[in-house]
N, C-alpha and C. Protein backbone atom coordinates (compact mmCIF):
# COMPACT_ATOMS: atom_id res chain seq x y z
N UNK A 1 139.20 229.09 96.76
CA UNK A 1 140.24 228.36 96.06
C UNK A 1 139.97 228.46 94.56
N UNK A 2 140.97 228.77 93.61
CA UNK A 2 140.68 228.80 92.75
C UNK A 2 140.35 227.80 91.61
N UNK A 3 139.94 227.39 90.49
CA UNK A 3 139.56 226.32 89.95
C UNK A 3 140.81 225.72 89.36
N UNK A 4 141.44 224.44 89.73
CA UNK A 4 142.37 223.85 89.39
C UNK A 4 142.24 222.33 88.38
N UNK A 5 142.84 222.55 87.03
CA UNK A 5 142.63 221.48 85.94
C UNK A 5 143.84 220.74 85.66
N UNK A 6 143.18 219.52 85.89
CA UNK A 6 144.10 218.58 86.01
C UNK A 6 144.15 218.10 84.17
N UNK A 7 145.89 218.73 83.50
CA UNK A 7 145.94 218.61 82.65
C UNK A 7 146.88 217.28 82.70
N UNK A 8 146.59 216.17 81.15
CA UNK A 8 146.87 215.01 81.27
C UNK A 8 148.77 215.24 80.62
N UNK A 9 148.87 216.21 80.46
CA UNK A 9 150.57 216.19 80.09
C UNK A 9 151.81 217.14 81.27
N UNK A 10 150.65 218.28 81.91
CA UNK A 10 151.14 218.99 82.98
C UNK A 10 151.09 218.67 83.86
N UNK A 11 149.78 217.93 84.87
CA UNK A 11 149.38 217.62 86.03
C UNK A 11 148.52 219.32 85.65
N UNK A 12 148.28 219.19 87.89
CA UNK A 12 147.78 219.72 87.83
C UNK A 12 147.86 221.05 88.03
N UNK A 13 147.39 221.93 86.84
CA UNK A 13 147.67 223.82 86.94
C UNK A 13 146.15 224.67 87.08
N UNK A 14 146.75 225.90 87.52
CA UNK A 14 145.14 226.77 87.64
C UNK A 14 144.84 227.46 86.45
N UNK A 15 143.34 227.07 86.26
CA UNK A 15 142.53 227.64 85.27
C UNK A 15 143.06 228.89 84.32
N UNK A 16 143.93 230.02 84.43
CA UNK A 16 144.42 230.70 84.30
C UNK A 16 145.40 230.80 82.84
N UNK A 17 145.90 229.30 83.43
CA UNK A 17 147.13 228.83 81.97
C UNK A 17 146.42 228.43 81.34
N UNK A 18 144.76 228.68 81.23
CA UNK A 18 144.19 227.68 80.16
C UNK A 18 143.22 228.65 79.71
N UNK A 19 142.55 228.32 78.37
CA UNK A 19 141.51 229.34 77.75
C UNK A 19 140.52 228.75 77.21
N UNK A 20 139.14 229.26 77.82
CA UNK A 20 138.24 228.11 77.76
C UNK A 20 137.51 228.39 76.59
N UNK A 21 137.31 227.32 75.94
CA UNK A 21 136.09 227.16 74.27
C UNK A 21 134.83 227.02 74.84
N UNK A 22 134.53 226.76 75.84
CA UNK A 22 132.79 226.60 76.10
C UNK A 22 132.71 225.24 75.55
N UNK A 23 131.35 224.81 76.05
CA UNK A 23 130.69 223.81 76.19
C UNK A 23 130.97 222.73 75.09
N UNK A 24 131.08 221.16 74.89
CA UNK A 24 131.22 220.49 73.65
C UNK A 24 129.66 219.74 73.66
N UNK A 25 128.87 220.20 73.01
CA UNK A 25 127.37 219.64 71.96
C UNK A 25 127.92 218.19 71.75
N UNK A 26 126.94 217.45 71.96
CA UNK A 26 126.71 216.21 71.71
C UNK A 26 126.96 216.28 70.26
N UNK A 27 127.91 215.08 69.47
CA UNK A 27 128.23 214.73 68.37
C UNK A 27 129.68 215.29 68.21
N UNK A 28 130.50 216.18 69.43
CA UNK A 28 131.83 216.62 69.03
C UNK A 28 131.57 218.17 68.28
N UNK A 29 132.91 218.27 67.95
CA UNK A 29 133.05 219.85 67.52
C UNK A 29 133.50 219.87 66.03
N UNK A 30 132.84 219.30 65.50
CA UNK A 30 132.92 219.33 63.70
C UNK A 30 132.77 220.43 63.50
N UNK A 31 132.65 220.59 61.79
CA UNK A 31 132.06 221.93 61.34
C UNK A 31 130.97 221.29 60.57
N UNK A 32 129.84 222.04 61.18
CA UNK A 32 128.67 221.53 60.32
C UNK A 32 128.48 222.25 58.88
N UNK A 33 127.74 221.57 58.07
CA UNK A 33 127.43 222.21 56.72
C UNK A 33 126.48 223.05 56.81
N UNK A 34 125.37 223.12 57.73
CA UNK A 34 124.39 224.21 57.04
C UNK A 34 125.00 225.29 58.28
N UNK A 35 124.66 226.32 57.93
CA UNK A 35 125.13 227.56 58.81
C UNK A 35 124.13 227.92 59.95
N UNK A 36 122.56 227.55 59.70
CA UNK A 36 122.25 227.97 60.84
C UNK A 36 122.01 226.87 61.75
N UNK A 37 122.64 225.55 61.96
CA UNK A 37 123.24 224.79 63.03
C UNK A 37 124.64 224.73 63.65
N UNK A 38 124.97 225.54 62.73
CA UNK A 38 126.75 225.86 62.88
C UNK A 38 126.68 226.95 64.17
N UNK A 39 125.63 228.25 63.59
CA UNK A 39 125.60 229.10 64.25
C UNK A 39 124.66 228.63 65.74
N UNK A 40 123.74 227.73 65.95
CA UNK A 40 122.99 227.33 66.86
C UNK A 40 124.45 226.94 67.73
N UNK A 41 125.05 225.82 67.46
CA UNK A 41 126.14 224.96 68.35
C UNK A 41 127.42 226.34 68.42
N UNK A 42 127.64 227.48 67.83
CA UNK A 42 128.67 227.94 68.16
C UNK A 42 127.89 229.23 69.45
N UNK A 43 127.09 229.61 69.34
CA UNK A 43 126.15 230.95 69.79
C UNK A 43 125.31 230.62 70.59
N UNK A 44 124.28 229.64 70.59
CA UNK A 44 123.00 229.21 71.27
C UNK A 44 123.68 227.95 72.75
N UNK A 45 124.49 228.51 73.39
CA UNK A 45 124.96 227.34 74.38
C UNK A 45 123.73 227.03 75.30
N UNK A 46 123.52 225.63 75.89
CA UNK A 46 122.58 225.28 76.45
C UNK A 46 122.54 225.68 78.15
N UNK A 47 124.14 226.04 78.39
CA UNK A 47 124.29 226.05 80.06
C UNK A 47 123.46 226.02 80.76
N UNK A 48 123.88 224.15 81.05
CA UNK A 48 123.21 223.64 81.85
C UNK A 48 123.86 223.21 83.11
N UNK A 49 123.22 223.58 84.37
CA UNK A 49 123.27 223.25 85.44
C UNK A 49 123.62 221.60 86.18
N UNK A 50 125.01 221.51 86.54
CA UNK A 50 125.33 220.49 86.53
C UNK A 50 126.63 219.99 85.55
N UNK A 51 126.67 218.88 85.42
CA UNK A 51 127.98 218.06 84.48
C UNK A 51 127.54 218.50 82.94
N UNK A 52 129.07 218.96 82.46
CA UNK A 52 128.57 219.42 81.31
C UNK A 52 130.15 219.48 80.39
N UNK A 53 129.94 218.89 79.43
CA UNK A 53 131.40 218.44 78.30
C UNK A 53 131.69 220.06 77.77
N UNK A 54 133.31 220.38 78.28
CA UNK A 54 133.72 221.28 77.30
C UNK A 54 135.32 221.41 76.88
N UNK A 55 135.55 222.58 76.31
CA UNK A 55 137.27 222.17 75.68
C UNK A 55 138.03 223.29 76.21
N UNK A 56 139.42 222.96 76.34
CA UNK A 56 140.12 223.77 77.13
C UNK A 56 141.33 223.83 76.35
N UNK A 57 141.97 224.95 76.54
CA UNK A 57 143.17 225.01 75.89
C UNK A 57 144.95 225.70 76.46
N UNK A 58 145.25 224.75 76.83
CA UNK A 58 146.36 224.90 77.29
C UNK A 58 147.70 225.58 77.20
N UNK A 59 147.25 226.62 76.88
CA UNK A 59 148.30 228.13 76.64
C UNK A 59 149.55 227.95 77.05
N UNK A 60 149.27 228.23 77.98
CA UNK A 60 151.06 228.18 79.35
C UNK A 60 151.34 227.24 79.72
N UNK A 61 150.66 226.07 79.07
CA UNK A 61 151.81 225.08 79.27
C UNK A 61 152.18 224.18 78.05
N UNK A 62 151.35 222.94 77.84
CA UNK A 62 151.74 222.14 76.66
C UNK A 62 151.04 222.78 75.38
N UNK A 63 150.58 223.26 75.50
CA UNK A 63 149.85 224.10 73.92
C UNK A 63 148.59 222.88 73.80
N UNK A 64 147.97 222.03 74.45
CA UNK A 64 147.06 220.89 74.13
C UNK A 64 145.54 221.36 74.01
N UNK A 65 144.94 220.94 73.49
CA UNK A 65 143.37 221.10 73.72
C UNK A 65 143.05 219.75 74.69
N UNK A 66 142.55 219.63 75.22
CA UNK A 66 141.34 219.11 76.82
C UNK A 66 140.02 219.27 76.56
N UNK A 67 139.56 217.38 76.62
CA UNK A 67 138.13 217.67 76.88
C UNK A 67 137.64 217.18 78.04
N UNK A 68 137.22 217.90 78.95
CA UNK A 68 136.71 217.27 80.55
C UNK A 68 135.54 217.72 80.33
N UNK A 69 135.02 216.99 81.85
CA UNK A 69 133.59 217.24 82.25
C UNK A 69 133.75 217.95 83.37
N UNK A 70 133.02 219.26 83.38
CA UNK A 70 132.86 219.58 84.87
C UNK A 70 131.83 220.38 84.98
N UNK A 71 131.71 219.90 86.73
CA UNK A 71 129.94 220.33 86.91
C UNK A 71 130.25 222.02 87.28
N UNK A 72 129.35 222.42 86.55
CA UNK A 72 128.55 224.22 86.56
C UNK A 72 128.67 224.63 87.87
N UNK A 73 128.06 223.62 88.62
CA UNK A 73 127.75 223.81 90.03
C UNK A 73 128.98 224.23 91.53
N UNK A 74 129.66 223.30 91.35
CA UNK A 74 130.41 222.45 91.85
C UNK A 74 131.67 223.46 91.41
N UNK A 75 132.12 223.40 89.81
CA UNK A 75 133.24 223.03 89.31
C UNK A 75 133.99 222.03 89.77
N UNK A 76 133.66 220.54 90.21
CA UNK A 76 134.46 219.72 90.59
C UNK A 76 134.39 218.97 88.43
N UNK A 77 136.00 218.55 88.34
CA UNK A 77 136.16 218.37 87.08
C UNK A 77 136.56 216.48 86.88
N UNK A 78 135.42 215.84 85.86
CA UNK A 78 135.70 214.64 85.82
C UNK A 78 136.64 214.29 84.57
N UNK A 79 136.94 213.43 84.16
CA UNK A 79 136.95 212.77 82.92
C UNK A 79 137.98 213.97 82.02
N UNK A 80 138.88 213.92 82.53
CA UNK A 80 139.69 214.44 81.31
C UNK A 80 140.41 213.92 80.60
N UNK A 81 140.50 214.49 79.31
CA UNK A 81 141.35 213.58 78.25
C UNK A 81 141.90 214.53 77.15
């Protein structure tokens, strides 16, 4: 079955209509000032095994960015917003 995201303006569509940013680092997705933490949080992802915050972007349908949780493992997806 393929991985299905429950978007909060579409319901729910498959992974497909959406384009994924990778993982969201603790503190959000600012832009940091020095460059080689910029480059650590954009390049150095931690993928970790299990529940893990990232951003999604909703192409084919509402044009929205999405931040859920979903586990690595699993792909079962919590907490979207």
């Amino acid at each position: 079955m393929a991985l299905m995201i429950p978007c909060p303006h579409c319901g729910r569509r498959p992974y497909g209509e959406f384009w994924a940013s990778g993982e969201l680092p603790e503190g959000g997705h600012g832009v940091e000032a020095d460059v080689e933490a910029d480059y650590r949080r954009v390049w150095l992802r931690r993928n970790v095994a299990g529940d893990q915050r990232e951003r999604w972007f909703h192409h084919a349908g509402c044009r929205r960015w999405l931040t859920l949780t979903r586990n690595t493992i699993t792909n079962a997806i919590h907490d979207v917003v």
